[in-house]
PDB file of N, CA and C in Angstrom:
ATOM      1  N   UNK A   1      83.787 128.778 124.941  1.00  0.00           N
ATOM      2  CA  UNK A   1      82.635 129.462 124.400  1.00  0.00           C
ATOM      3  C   UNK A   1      81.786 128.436 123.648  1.00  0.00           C
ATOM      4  N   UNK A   2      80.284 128.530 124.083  1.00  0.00           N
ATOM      5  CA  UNK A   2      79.647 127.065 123.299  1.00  0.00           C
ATOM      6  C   UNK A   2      79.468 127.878 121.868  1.00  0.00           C
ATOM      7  N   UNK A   3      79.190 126.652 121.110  1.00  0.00           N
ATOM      8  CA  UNK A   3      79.051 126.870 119.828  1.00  0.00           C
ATOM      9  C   UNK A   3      77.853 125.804 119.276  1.00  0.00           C
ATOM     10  N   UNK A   4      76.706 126.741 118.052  1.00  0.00           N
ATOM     11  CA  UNK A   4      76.174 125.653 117.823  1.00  0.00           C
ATOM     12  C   UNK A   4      76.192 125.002 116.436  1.00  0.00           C
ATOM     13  N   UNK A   5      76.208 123.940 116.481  1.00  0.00           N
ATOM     14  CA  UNK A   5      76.369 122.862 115.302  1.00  0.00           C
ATOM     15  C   UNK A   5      75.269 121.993 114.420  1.00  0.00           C
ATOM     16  N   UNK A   6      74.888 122.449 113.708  1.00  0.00           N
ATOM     17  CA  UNK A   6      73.839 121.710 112.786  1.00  0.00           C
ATOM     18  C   UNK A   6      74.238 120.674 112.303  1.00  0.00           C
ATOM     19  N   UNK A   7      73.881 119.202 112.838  1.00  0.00           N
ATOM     20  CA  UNK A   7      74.312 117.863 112.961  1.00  0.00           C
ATOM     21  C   UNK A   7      73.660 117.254 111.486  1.00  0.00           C
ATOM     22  N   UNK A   8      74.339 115.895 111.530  1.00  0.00           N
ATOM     23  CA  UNK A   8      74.050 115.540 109.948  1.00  0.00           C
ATOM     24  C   UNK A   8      72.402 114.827 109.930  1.00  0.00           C
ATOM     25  N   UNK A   9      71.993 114.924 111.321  1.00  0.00           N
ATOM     26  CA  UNK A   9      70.810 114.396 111.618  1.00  0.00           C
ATOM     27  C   UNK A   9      69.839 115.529 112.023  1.00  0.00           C
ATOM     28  N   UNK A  10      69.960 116.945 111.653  1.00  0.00           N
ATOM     29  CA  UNK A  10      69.590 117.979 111.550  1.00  0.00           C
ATOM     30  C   UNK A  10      68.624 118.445 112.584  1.00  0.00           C
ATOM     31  N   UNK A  11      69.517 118.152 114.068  1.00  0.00           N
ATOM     32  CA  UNK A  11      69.290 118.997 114.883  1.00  0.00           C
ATOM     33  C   UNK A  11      70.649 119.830 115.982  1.00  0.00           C
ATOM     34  N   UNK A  12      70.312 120.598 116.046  1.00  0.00           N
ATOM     35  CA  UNK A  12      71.725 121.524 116.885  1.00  0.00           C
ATOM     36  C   UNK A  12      71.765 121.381 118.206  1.00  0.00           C
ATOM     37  N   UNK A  13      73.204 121.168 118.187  1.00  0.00           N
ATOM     38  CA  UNK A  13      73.352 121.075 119.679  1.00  0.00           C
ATOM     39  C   UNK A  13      74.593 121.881 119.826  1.00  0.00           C
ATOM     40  N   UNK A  14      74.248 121.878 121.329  1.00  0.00           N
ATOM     41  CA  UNK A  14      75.572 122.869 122.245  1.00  0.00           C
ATOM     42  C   UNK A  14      76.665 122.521 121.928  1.00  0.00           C
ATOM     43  N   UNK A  15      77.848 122.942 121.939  1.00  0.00           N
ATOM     44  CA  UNK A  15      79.006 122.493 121.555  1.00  0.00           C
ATOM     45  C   UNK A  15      79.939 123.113 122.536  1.00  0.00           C
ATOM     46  N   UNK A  16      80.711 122.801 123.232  1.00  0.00           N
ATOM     47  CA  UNK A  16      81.457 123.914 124.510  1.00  0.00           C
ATOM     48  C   UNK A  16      83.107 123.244 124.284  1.00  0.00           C
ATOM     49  N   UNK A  17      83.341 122.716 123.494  1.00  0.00           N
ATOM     50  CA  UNK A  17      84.716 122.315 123.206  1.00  0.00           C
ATOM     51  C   UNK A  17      85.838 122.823 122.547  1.00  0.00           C
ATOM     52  N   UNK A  18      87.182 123.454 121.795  1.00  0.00           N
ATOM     53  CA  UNK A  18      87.884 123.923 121.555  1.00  0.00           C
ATOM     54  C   UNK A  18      87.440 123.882 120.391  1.00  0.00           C
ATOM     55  N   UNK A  19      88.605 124.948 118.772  1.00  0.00           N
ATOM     56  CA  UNK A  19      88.692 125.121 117.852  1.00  0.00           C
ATOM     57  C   UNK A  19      88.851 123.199 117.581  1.00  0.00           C
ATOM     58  N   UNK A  20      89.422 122.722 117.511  1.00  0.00           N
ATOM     59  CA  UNK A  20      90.230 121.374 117.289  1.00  0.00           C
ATOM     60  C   UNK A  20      88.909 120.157 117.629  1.00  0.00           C
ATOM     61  N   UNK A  21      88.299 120.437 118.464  1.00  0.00           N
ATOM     62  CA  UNK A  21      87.161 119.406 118.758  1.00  0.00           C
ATOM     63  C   UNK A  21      86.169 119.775 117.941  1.00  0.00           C
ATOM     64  N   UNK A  22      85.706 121.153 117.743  1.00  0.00           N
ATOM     65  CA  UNK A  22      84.826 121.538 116.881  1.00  0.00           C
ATOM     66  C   UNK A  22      84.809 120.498 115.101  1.00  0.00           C
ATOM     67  N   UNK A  23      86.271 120.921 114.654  1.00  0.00           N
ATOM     68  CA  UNK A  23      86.609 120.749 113.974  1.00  0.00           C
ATOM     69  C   UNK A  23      86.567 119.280 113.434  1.00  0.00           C
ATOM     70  N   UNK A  24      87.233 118.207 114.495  1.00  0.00           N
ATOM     71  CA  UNK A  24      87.171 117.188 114.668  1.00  0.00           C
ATOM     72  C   UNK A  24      85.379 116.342 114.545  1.00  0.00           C
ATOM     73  N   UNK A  25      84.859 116.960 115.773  1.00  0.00           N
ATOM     74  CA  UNK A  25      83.242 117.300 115.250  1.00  0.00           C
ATOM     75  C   UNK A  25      82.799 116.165 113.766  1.00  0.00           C
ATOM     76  N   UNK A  26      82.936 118.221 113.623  1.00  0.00           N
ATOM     77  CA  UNK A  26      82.514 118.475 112.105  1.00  0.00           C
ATOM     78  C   UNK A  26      83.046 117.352 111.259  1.00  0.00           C
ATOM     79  N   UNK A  27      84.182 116.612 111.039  1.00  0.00           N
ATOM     80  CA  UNK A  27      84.710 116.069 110.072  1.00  0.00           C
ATOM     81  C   UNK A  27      83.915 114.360 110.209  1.00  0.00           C
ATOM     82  N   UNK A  28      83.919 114.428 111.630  1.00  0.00           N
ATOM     83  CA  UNK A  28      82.973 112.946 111.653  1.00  0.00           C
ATOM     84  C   UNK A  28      81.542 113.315 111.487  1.00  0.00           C
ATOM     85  N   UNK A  29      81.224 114.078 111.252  1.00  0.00           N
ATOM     86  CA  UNK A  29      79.839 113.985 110.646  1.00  0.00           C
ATOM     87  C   UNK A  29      79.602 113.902 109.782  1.00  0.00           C
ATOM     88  N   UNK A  30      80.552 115.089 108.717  1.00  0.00           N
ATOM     89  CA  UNK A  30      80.955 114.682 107.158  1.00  0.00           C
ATOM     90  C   UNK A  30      81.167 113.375 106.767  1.00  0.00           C
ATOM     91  N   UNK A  31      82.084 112.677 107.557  1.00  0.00           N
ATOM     92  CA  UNK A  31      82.515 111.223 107.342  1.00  0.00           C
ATOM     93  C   UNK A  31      81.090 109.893 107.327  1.00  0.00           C
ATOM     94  N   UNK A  32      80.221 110.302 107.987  1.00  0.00           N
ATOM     95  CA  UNK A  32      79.077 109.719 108.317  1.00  0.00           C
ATOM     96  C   UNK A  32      78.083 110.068 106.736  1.00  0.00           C
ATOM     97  N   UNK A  33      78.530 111.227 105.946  1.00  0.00           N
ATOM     98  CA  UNK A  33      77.760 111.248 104.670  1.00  0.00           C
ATOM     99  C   UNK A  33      78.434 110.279 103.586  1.00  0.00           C
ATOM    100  N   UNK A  34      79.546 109.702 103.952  1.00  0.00           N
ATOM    101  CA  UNK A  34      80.301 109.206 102.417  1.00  0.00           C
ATOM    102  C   UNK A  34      79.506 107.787 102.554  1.00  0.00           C
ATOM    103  N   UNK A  35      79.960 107.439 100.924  1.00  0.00           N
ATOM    104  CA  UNK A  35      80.144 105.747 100.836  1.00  0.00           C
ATOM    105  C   UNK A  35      80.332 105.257 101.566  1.00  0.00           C
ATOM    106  N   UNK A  36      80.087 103.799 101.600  1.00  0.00           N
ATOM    107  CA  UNK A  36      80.910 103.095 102.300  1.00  0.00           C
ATOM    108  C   UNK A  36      82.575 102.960 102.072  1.00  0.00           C
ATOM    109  N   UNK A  37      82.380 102.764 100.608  1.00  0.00           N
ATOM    110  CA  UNK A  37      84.126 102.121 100.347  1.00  0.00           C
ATOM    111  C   UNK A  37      84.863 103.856 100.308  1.00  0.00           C
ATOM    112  N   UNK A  38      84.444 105.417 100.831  1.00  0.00           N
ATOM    113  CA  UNK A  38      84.982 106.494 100.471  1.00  0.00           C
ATOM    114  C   UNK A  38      85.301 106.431 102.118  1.00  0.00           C
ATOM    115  N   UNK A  39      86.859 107.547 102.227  1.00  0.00           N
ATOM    116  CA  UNK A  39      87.178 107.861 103.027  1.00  0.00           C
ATOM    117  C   UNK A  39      87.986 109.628 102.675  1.00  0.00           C
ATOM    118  N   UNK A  40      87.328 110.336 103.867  1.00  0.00           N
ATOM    119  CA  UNK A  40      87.852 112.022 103.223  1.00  0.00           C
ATOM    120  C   UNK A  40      89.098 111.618 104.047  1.00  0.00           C
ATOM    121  N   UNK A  41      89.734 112.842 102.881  1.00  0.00           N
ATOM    122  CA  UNK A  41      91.691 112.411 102.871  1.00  0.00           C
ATOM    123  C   UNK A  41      91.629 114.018 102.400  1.00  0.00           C
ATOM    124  N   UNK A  42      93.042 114.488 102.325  1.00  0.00           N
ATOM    125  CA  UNK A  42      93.423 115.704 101.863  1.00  0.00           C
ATOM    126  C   UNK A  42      92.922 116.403 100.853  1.00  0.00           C
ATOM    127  N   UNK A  43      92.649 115.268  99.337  1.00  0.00           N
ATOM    128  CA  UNK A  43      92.270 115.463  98.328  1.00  0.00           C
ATOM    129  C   UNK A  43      90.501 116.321  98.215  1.00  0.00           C
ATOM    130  N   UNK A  44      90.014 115.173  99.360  1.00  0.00           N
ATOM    131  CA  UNK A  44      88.254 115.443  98.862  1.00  0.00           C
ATOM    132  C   UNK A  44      87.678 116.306 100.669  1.00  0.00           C
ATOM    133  N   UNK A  45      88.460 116.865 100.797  1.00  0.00           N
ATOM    134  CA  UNK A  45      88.434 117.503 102.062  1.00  0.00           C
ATOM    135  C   UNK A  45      88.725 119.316 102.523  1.00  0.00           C
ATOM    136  N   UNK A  46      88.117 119.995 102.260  1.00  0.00           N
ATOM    137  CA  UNK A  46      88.132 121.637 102.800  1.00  0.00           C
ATOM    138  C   UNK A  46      87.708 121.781 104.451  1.00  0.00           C
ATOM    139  N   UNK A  47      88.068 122.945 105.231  1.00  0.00           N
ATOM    140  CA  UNK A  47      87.902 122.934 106.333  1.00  0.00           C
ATOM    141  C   UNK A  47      87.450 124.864 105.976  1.00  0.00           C
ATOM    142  N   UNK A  48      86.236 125.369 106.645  1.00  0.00           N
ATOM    143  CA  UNK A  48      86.296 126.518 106.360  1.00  0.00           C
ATOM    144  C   UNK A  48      85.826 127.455 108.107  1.00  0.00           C
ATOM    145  N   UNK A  49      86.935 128.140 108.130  1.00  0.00           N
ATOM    146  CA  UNK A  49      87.104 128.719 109.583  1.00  0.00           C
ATOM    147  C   UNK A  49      86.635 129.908 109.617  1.00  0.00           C
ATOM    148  N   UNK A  50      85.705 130.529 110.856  1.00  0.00           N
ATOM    149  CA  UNK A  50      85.908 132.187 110.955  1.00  0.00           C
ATOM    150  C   UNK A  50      85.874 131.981 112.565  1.00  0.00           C
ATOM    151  N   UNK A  51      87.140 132.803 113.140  1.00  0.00           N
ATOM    152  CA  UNK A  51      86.983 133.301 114.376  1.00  0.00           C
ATOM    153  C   UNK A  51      88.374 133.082 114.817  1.00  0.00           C
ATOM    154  N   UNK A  52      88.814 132.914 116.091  1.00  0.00           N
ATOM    155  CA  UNK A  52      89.866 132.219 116.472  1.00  0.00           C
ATOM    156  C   UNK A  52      91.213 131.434 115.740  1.00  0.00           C
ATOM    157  N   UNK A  53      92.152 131.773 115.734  1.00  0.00           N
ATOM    158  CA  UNK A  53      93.208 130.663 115.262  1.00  0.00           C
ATOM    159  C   UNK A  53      93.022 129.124 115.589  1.00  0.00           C
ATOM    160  N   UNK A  54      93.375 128.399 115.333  1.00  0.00           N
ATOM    161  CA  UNK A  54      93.251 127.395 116.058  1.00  0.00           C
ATOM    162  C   UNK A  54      95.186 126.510 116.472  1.00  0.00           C
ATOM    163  N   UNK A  55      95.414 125.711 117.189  1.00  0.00           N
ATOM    164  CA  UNK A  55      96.814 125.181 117.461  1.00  0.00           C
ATOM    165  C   UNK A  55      97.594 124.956 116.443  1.00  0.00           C
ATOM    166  N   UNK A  56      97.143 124.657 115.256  1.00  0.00           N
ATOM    167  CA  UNK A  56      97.838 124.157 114.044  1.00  0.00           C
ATOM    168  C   UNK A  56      97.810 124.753 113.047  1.00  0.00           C
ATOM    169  N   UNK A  57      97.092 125.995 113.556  1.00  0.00           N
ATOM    170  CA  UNK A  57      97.634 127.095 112.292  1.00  0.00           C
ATOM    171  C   UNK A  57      98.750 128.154 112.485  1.00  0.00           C
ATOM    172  N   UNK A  58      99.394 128.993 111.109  1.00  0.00           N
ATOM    173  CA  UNK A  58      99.993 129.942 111.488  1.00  0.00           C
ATOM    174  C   UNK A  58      99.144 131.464 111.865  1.00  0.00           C
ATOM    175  N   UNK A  59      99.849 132.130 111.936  1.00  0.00           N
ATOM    176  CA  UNK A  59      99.330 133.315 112.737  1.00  0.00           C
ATOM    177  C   UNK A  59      98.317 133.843 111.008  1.00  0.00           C
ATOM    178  N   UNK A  60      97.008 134.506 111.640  1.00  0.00           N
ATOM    179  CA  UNK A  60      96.172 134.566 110.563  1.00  0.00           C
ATOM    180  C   UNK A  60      96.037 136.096 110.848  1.00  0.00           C
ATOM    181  N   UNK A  61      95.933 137.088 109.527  1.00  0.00           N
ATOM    182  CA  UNK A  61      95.228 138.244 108.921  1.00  0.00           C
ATOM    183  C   UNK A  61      94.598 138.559 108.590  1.00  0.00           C
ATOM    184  N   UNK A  62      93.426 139.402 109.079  1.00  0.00           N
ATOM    185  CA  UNK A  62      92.950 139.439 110.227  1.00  0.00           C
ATOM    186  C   UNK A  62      92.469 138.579 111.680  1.00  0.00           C
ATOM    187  N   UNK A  63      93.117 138.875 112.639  1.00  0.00           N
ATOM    188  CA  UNK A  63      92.395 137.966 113.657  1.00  0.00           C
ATOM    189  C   UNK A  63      90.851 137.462 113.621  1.00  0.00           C
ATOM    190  N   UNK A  64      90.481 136.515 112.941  1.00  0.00           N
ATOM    191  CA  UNK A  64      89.369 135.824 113.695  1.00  0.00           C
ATOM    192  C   UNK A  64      88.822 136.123 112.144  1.00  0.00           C
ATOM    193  N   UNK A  65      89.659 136.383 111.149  1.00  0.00           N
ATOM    194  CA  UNK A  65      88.616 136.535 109.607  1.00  0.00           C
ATOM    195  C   UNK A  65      88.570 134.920 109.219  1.00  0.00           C
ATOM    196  N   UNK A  66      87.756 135.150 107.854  1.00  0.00           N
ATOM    197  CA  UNK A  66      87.431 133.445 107.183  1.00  0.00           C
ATOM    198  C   UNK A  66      88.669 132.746 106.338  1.00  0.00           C
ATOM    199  N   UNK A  67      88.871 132.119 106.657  1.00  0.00           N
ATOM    200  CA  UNK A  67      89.993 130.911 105.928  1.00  0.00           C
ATOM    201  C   UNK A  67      89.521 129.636 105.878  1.00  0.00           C
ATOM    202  N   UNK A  68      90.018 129.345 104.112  1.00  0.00           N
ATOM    203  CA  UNK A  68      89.627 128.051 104.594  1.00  0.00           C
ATOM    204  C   UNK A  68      91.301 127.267 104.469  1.00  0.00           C
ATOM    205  N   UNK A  69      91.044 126.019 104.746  1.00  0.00           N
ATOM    206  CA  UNK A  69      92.088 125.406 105.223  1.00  0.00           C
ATOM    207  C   UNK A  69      91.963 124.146 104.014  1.00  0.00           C
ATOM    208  N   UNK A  70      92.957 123.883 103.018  1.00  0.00           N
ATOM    209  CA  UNK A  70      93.087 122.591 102.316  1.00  0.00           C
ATOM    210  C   UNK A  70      94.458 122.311 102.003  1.00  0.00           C
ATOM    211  N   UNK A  71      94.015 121.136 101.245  1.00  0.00           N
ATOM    212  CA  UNK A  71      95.573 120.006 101.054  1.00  0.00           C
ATOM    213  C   UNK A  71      96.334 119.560 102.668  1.00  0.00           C
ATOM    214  N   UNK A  72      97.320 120.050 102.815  1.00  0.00           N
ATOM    215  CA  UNK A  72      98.156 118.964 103.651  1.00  0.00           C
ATOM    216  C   UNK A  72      97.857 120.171 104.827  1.00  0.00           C
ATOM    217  N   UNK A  73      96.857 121.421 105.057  1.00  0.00           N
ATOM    218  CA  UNK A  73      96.629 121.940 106.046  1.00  0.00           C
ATOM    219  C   UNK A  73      95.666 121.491 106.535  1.00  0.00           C
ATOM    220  N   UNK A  74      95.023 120.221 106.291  1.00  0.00           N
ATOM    221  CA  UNK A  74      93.498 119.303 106.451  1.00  0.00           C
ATOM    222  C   UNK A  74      94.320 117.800 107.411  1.00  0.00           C
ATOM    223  N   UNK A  75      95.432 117.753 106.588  1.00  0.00           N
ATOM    224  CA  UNK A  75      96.357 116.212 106.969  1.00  0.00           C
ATOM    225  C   UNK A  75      96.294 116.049 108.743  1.00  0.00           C
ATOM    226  N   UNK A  76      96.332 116.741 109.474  1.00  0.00           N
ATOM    227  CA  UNK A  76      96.302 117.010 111.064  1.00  0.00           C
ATOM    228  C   UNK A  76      95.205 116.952 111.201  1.00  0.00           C
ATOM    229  N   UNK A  77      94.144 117.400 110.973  1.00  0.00           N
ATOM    230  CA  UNK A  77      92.850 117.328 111.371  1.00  0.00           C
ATOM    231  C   UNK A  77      92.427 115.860 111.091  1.00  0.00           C
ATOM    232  N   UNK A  78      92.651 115.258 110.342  1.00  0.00           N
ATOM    233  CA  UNK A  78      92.221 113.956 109.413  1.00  0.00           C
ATOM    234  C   UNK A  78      92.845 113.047 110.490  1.00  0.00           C
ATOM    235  N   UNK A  79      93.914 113.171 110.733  1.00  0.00           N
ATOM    236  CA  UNK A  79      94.821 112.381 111.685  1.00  0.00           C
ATOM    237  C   UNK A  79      94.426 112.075 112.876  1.00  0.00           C
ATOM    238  N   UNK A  80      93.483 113.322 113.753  1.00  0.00           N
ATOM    239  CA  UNK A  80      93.289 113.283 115.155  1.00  0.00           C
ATOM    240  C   UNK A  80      91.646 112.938 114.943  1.00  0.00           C
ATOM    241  N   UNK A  81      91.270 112.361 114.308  1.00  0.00           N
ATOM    242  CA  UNK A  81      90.046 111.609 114.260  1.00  0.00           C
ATOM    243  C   UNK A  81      89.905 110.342 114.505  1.00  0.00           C
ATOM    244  N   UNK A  82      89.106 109.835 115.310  1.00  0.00           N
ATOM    245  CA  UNK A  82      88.687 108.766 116.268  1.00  0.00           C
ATOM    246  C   UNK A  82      88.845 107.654 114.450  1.00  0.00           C
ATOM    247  N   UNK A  83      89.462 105.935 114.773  1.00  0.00           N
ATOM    248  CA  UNK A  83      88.934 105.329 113.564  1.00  0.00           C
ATOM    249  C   UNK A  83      87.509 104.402 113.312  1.00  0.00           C
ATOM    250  N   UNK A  84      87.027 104.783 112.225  1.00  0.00           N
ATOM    251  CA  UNK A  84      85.878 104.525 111.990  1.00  0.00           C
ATOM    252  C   UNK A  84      85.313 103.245 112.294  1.00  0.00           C
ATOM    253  N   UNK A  85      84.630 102.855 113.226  1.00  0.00           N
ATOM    254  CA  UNK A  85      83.659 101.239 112.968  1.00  0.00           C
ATOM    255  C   UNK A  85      83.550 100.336 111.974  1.00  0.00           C
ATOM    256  N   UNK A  86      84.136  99.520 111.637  1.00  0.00           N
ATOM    257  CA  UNK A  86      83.696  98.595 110.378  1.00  0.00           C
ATOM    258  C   UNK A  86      82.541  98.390 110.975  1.00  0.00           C
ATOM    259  N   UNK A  87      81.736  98.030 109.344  1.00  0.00           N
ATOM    260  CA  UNK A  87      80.753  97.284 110.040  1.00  0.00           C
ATOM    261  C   UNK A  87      81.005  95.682 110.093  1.00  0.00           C
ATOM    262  N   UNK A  88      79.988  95.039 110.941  1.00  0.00           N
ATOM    263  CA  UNK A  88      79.818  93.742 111.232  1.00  0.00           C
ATOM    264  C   UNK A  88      78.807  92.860 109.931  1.00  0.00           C
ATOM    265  N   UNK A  89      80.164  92.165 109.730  1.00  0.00           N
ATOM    266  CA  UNK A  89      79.593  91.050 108.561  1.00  0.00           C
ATOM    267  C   UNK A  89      78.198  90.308 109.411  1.00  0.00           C
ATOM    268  N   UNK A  90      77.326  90.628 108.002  1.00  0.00           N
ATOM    269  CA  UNK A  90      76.347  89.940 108.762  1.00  0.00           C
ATOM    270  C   UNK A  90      76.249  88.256 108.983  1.00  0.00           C
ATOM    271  N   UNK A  91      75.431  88.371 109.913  1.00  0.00           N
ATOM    272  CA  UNK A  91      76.041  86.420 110.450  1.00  0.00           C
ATOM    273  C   UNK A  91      75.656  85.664 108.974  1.00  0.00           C
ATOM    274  N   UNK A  92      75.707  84.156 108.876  1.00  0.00           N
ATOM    275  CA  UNK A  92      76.148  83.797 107.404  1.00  0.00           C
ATOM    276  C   UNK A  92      74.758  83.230 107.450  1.00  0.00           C
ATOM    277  N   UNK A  93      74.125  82.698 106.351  1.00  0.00           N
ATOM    278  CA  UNK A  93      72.548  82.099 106.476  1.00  0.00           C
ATOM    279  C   UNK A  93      72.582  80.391 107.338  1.00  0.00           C
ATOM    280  N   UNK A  94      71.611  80.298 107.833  1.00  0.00           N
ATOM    281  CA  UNK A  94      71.861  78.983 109.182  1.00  0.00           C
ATOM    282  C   UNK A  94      71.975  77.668 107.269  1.00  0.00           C
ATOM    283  N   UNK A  95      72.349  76.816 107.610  1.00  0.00           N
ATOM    284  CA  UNK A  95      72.154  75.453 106.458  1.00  0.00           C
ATOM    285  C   UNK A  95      70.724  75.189 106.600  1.00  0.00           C
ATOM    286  N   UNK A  96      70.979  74.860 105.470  1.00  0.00           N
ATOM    287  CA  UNK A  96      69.695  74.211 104.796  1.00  0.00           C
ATOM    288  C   UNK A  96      69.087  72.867 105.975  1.00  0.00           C
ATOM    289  N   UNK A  97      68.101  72.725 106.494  1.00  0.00           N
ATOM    290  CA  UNK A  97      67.226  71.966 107.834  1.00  0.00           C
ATOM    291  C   UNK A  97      67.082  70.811 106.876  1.00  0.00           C
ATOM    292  N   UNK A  98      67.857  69.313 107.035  1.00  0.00           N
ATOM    293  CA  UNK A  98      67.578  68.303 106.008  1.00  0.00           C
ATOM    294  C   UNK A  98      65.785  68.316 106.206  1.00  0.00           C
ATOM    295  N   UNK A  99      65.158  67.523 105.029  1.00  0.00           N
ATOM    296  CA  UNK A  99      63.929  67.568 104.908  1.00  0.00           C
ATOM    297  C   UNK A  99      62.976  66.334 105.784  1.00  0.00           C
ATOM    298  N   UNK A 100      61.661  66.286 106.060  1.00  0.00           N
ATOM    299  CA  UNK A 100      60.940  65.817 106.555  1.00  0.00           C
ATOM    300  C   UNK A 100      60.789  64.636 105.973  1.00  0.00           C
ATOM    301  N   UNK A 101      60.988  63.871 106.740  1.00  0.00           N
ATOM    302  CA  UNK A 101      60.867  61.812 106.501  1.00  0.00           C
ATOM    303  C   UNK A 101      59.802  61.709 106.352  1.00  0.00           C
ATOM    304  N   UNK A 102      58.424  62.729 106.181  1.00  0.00           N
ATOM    305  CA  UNK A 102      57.054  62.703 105.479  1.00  0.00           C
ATOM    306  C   UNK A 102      57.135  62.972 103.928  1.00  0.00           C
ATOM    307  N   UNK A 103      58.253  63.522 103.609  1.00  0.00           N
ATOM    308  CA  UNK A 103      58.535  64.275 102.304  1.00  0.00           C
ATOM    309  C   UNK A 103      58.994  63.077 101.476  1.00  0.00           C
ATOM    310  N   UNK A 104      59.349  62.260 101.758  1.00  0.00           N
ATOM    311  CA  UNK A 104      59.730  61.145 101.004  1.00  0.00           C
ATOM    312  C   UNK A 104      58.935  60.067 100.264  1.00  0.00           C
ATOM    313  N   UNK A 105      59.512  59.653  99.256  1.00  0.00           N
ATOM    314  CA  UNK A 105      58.004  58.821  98.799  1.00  0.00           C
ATOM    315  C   UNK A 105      58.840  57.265  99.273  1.00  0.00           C
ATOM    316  N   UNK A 106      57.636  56.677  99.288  1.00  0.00           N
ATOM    317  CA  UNK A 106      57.955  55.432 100.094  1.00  0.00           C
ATOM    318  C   UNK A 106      57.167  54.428  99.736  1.00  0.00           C
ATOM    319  N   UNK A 107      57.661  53.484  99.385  1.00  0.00           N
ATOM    320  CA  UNK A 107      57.680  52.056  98.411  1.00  0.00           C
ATOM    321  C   UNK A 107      56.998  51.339  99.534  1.00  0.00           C
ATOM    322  N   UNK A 108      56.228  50.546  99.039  1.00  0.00           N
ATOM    323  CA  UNK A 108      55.205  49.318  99.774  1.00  0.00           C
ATOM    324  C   UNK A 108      55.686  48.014  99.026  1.00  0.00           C
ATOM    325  N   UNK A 109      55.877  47.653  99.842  1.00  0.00           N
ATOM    326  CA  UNK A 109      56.016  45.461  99.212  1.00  0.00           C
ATOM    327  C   UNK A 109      54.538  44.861  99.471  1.00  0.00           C
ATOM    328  N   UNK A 110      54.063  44.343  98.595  1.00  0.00           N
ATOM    329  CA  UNK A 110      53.141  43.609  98.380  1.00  0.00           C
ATOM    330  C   UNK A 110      52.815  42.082  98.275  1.00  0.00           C
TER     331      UNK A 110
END
């Protein structure tokens, strides 16, 4: 069933992938708002569901009501996420170009 997703670049797109990809999704987009030196972990991480169970949950009351999902019920989701890109050190500055043999002052014998 597609689903649509309001991206962190705030336009929506189709989504036709499982509870778990959705999810997955969602968490790298979140991940795309932090710091650099931050990474979401159990602690700084909620997951909030309505519809469907998904594989890694237990059986939910009412079928398909809102839950949200935290602490070590986030740890699986966190896990099956692609790892992030470092970035690329930028190249280092070229050396200093010794200076122009016009630049020099230069002595006359007489």
């Amino acid at each position: 069933m597609p689903r649509s997703v309001l991206c962190c670049d705030h336009t929506v797109e189709t989504f036709a992938g499982n509870l778990e990809d959705l999810i997955r999704h969602g968490l790298h987009a979140l991940r795309e708002t932090l710091q650099q030196d931050k990474e979401l972990n159990v602690n700084n991480t909620s997951i909030g569901i309505i519809g469907p169970m998904g594989q890694h949950e237990k059986p939910i009351s009412p079928p398909g009501g809102f839950r949200i999902l935290e602490g070590e019920k986030v740890e699986v989701y966190l896990q099956s996420m692609e790892i992030k890109e470092e970035a690329h050190e930028p190249a280092p500055a070229p050396a200093a170009a010794p200076e122009a043999a016009g630049d020099e002052d230069v002595q006359m014998s007489g």
